[in-house]
C-alpha atoms as a PDB file:
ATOM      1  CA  UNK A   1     112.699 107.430 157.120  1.00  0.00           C
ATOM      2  CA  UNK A   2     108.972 107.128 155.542  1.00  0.00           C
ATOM      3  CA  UNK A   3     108.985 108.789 151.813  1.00  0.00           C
ATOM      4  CA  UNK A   4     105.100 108.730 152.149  1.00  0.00           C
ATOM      5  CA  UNK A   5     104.996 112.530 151.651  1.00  0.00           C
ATOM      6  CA  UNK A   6     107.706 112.498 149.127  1.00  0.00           C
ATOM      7  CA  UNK A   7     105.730 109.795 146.943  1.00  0.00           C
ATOM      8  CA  UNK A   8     102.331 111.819 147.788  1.00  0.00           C
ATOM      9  CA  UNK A   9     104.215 115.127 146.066  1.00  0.00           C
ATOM     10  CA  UNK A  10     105.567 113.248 143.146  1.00  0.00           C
ATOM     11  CA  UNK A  11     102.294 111.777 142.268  1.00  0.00           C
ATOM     12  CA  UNK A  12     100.844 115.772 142.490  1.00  0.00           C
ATOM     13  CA  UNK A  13     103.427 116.932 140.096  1.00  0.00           C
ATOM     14  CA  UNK A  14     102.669 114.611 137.604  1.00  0.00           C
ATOM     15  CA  UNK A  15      99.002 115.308 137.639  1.00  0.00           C
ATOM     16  CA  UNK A  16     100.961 118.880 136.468  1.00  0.00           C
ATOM     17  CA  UNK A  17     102.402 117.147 134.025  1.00  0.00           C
ATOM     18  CA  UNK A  18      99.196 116.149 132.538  1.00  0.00           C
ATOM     19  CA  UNK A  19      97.802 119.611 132.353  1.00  0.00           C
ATOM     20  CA  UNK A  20     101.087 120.443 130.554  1.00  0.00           C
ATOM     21  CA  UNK A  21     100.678 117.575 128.100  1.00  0.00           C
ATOM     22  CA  UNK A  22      97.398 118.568 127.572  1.00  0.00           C
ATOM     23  CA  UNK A  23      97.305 122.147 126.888  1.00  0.00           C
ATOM     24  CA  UNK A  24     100.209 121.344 124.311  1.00  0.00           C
ATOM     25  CA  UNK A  25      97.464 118.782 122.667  1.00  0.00           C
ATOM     26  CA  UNK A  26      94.986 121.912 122.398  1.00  0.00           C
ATOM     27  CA  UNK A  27      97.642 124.103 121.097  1.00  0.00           C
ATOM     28  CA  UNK A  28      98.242 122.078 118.511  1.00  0.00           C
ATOM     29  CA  UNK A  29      94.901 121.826 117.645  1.00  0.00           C
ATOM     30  CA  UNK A  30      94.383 125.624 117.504  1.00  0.00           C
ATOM     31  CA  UNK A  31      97.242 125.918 115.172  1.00  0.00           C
ATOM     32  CA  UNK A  32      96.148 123.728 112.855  1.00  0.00           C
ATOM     33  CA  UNK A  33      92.299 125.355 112.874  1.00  0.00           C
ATOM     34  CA  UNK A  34      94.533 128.634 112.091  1.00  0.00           C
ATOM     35  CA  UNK A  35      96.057 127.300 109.260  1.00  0.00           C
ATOM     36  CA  UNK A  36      92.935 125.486 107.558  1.00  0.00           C
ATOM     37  CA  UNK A  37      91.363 129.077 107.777  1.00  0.00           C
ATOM     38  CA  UNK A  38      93.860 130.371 106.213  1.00  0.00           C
ATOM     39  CA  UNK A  39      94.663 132.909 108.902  1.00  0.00           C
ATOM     40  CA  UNK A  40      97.480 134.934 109.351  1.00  0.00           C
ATOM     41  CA  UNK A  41     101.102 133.450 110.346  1.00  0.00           C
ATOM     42  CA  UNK A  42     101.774 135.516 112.463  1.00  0.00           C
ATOM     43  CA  UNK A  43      98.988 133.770 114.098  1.00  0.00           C
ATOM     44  CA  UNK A  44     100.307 130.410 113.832  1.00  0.00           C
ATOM     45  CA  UNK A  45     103.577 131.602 114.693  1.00  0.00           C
ATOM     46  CA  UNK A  46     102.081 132.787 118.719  1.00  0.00           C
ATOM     47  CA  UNK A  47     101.009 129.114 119.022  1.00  0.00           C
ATOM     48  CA  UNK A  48     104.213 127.671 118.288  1.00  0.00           C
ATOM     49  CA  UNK A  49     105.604 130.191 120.973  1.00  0.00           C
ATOM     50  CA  UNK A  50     102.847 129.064 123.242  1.00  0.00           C
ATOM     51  CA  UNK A  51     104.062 125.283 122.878  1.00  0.00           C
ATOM     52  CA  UNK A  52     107.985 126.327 123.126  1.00  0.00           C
ATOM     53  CA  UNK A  53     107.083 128.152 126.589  1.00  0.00           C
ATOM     54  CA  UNK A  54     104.871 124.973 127.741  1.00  0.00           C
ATOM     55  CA  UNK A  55     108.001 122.648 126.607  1.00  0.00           C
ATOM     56  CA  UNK A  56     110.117 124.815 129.168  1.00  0.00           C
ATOM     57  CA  UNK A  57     107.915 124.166 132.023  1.00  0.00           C
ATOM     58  CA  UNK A  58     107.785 120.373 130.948  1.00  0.00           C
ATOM     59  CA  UNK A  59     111.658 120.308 131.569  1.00  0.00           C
ATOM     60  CA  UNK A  60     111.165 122.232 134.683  1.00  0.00           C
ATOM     61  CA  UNK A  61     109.069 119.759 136.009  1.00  0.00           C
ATOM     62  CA  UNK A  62     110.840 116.750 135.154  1.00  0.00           C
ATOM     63  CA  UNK A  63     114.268 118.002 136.249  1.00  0.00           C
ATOM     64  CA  UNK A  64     112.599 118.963 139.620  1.00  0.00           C
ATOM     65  CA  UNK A  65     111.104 115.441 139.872  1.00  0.00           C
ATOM     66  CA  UNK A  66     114.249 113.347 138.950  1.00  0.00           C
ATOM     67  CA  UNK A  67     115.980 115.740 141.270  1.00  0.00           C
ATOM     68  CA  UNK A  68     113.268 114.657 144.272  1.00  0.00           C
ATOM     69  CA  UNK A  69     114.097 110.424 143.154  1.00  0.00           C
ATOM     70  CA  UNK A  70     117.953 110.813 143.081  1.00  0.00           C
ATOM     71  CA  UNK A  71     117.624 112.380 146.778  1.00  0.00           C
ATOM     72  CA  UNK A  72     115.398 109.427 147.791  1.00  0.00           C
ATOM     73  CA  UNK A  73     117.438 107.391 146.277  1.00  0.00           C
ATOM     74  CA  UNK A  74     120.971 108.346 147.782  1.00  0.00           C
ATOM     75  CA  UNK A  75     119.400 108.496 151.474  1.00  0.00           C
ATOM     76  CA  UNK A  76     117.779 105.088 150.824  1.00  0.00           C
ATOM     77  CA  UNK A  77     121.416 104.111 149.422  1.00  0.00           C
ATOM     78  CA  UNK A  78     123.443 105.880 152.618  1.00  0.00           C
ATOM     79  CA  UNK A  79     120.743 105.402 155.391  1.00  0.00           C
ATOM     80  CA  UNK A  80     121.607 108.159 157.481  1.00  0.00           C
ATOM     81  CA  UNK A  81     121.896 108.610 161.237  1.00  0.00           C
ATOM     82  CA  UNK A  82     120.222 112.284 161.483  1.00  0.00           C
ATOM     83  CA  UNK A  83     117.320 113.060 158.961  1.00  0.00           C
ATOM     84  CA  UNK A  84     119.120 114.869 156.144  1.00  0.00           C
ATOM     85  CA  UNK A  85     117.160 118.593 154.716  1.00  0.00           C
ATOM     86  CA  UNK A  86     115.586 117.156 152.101  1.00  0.00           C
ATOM     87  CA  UNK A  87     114.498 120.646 150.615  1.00  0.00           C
ATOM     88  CA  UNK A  88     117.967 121.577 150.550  1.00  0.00           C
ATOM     89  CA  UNK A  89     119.262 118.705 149.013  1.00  0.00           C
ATOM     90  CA  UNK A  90     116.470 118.319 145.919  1.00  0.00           C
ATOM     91  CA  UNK A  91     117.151 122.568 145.596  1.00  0.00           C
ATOM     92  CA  UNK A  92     120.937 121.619 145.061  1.00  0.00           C
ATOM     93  CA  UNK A  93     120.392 118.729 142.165  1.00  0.00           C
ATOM     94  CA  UNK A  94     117.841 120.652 140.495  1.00  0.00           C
ATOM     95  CA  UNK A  95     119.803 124.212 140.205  1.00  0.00           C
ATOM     96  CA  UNK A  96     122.464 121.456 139.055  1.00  0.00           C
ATOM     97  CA  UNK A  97     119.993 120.043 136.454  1.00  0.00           C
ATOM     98  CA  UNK A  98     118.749 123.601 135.759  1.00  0.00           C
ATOM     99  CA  UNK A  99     122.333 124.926 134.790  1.00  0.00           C
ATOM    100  CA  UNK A 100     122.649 122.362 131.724  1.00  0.00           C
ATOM    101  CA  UNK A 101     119.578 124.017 129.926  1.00  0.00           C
ATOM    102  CA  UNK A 102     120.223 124.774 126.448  1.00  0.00           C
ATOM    103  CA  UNK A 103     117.641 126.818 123.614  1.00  0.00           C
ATOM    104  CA  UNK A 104     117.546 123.393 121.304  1.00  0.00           C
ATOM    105  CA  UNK A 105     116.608 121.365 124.449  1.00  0.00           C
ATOM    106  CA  UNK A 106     112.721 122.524 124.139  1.00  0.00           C
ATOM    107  CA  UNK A 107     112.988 122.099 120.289  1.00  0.00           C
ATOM    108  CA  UNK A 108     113.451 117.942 120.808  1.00  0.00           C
ATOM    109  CA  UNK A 109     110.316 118.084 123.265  1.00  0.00           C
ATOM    110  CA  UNK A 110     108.237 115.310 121.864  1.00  0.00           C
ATOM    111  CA  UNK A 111     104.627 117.022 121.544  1.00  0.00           C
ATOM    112  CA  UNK A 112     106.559 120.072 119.674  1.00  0.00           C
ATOM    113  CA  UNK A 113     107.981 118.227 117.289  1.00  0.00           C
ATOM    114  CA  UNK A 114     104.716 116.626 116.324  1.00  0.00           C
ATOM    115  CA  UNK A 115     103.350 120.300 116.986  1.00  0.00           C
ATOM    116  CA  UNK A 116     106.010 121.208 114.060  1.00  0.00           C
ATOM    117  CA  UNK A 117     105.344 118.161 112.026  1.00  0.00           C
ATOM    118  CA  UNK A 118     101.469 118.467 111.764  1.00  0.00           C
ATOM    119  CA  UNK A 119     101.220 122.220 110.739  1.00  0.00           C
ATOM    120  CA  UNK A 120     103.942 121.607 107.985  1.00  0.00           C
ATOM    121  CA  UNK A 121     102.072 118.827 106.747  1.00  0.00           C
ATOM    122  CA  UNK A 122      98.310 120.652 107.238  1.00  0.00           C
ATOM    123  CA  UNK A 123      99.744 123.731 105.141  1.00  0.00           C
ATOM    124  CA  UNK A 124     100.620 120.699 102.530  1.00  0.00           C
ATOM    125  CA  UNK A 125      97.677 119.955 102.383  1.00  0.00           C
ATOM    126  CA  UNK A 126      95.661 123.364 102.203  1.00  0.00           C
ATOM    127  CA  UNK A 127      98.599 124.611  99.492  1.00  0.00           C
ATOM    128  CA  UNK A 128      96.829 121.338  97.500  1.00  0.00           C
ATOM    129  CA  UNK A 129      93.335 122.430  98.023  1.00  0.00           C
ATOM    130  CA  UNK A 130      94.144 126.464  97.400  1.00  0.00           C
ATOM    131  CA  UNK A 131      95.614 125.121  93.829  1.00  0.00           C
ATOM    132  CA  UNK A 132      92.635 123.019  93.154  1.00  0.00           C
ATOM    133  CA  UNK A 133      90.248 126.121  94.227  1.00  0.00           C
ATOM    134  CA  UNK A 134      92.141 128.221  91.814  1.00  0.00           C
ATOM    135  CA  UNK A 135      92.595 126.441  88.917  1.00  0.00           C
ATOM    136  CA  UNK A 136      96.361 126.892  88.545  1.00  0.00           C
ATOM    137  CA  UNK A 137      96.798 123.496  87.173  1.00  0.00           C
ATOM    138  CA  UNK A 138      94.945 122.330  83.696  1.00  0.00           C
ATOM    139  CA  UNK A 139      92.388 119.797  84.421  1.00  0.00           C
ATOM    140  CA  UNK A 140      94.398 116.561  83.673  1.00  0.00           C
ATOM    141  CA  UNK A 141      96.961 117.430  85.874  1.00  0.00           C
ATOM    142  CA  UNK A 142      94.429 118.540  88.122  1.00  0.00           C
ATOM    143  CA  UNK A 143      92.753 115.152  87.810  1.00  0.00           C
ATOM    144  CA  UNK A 144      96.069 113.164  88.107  1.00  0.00           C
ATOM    145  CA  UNK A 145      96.763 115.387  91.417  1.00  0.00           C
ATOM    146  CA  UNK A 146      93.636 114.985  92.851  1.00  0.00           C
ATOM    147  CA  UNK A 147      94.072 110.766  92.201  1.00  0.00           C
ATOM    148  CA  UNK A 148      97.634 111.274  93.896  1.00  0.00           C
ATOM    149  CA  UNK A 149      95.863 113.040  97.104  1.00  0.00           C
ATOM    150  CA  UNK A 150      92.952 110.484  97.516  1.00  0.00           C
ATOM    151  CA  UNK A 151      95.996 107.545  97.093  1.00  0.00           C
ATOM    152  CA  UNK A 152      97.466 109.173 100.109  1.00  0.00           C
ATOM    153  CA  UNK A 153      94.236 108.974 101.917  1.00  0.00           C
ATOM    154  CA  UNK A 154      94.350 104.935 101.109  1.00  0.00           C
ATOM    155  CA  UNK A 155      96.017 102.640 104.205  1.00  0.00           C
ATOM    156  CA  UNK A 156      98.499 100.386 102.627  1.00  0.00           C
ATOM    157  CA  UNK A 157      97.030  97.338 105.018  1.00  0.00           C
ATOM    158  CA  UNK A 158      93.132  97.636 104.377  1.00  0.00           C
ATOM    159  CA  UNK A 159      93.615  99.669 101.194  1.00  0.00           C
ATOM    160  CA  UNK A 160      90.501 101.198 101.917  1.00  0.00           C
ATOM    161  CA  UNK A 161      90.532 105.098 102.652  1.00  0.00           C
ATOM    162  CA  UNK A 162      91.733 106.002 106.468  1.00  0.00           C
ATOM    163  CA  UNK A 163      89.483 107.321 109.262  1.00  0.00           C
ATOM    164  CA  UNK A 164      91.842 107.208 111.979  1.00  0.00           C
ATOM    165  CA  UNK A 165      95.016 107.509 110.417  1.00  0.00           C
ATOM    166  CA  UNK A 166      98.275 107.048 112.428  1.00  0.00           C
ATOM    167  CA  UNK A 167     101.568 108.823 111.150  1.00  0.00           C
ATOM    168  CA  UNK A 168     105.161 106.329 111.877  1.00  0.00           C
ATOM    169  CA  UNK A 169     107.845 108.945 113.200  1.00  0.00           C
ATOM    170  CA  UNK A 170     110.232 106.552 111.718  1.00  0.00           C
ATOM    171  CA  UNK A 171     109.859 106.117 108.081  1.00  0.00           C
ATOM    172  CA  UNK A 172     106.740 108.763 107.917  1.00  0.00           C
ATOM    173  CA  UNK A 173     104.314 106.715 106.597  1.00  0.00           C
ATOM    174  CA  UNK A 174     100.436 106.865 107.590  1.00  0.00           C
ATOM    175  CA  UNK A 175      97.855 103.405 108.535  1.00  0.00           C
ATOM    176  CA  UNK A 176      94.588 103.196 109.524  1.00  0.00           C
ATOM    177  CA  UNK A 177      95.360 103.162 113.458  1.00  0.00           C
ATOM    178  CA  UNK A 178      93.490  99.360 114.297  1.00  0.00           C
ATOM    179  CA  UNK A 179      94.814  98.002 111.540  1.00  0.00           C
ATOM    180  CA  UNK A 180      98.601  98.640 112.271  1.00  0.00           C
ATOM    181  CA  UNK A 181      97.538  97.644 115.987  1.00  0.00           C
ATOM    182  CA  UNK A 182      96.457  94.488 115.204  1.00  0.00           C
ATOM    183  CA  UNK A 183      99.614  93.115 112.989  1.00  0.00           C
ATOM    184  CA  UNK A 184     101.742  95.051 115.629  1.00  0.00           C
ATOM    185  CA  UNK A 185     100.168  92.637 118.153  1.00  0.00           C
ATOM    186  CA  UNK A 186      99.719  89.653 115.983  1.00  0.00           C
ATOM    187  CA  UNK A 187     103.468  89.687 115.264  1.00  0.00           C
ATOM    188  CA  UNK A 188     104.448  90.440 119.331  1.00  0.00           C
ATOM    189  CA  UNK A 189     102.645  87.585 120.029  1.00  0.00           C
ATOM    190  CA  UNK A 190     104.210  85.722 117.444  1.00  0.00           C
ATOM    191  CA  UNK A 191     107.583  87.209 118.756  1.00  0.00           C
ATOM    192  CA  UNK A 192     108.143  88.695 114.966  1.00  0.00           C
ATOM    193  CA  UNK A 193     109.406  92.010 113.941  1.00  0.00           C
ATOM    194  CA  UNK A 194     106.610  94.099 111.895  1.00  0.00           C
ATOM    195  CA  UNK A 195     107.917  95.423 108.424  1.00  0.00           C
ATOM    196  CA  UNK A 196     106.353  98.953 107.015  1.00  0.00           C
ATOM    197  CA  UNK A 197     103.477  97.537 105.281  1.00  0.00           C
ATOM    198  CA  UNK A 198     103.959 100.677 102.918  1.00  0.00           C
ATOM    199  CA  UNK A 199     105.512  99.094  99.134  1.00  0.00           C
ATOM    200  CA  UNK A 200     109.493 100.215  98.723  1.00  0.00           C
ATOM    201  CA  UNK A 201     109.796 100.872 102.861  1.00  0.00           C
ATOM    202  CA  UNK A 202     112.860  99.313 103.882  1.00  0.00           C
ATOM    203  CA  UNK A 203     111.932 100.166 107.551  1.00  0.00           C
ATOM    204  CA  UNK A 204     111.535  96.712 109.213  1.00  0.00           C
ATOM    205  CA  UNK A 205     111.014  97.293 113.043  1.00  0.00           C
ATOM    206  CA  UNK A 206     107.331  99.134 113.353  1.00  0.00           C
ATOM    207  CA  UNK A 207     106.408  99.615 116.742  1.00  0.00           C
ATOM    208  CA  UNK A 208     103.511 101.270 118.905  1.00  0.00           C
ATOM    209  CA  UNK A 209     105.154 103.964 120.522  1.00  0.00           C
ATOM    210  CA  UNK A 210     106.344 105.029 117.108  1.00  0.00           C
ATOM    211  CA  UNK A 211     102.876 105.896 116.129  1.00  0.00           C
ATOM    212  CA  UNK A 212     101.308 109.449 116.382  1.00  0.00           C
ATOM    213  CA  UNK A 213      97.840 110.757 115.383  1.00  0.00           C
ATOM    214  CA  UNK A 214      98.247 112.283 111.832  1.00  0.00           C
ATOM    215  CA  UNK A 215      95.540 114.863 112.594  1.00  0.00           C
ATOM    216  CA  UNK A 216      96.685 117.290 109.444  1.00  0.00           C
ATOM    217  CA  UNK A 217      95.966 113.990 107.057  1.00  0.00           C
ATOM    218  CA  UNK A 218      92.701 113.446 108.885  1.00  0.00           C
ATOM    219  CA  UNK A 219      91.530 117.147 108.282  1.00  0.00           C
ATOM    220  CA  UNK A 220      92.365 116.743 105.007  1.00  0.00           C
ATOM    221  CA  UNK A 221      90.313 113.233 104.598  1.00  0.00           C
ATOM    222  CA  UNK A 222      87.418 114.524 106.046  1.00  0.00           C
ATOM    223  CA  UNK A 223      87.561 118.090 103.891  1.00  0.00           C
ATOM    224  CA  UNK A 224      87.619 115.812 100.294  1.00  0.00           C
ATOM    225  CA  UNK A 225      84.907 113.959 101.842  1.00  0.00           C
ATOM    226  CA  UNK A 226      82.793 117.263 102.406  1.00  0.00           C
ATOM    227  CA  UNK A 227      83.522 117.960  99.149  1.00  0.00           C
END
């Protein structure tokens, strides 16, 4: 039996996936615009409905392309006489994959937790700024916070204020992205574990894939430097 059809349709649907991945980028995007102009939650709020409902037809997707491999897989295992109905089989193991769905499964989607992560960490940093704007705090404290805010903005490898900062999903620190890169590598090469280069971080196992853009930080970098 040739799967050349099969392998054509996988390779469509996750070209879908894509889109998916990337209209969950520009969501997140739009949210975080909304809440460094101070707009309305209720705003905010649509977008993270917007990102649940694309995290939904993420699952669809991948339960209807694991259920298309475990079919090609079990007739490639059996080898049938007669050409089995392929249709009818993939239908059968995804309404089975389908039936497991639960509300909390879209809430450990990847992209929405970062979606979650970023806005709670962009209103952080616009709470900061409203303060400073306001002149709710006298001006030492003011000075020490604003010192504490620009420290934050400071990679703990080049100590030199971040451009492309990187957030780890581990221990939630923040690097300058090619600078955690390059020890990553280094130590890979040297077949070495990489410790959080951040002082007091007992996390001792940084890797790449644990690394996501920490766009809310960047915003904020780039507003102070405006400033």
């Amino acid at each position: 039996i040739s799967f050349n059809c099969v392998d054509s349709s996988l390779s469509s649907l996750k070209n879908c996936q894509s889109y998916i991945n990337t209209g969950m980028d520009i969501a997140t995007h739009v949210a975080l615009d909304l809440v460094e102009s101070f707009n309305d939650v209720e705003d905010v709020n649509s977008m993270e409905n917007v990102m649940l409902e694309y995290a939904a037809m993420d699952r669809e997707l991948n339960h209807y392309m694991r259920a298309i491999e475990e079919t090609v897989n079990q007739i490639k295992r059996e080898k049938p006489e007669n050409i089995p109905d392929l249709k009818c089989l993939v239908n059968e193991k995804f309404t089975a994959l389908e039936s497991k769905n639960t509300d909390s499964d879209l809430q450990k989607n990847e992209k929405y937790i970062y979606f979650k992560d970023q806005v709670k960490e962009m209103r952080k940093q616009c709470d900061m700024r409203c303060d400073n704007d306001n002149g709710t705090i006298e001006q030492i404290d003011e000075d020490i916070a604003v010192t504490q805010s620009q420290m934050n903005f400071i990679c703990p490898i080049t100590q030199m204020e971040m451009k492309r900062p990187v957030r780890n999903k581990v221990c939630g620190h923040t690097y300058e992205e090619d600078a955690i890169l390059k020890i990553i590598q280094t130590r890979k090469q040297q077949k070495k574990k990489v410790r959080c280069p951040k002082i007091g971080c007992s996390h001792a196992d940084v890797k790449g894939s644990d690394l996501v853009p920490d766009e809310a930080l960047k915003r904020a970098i780039d507003s102070q430097n405006k400033q």
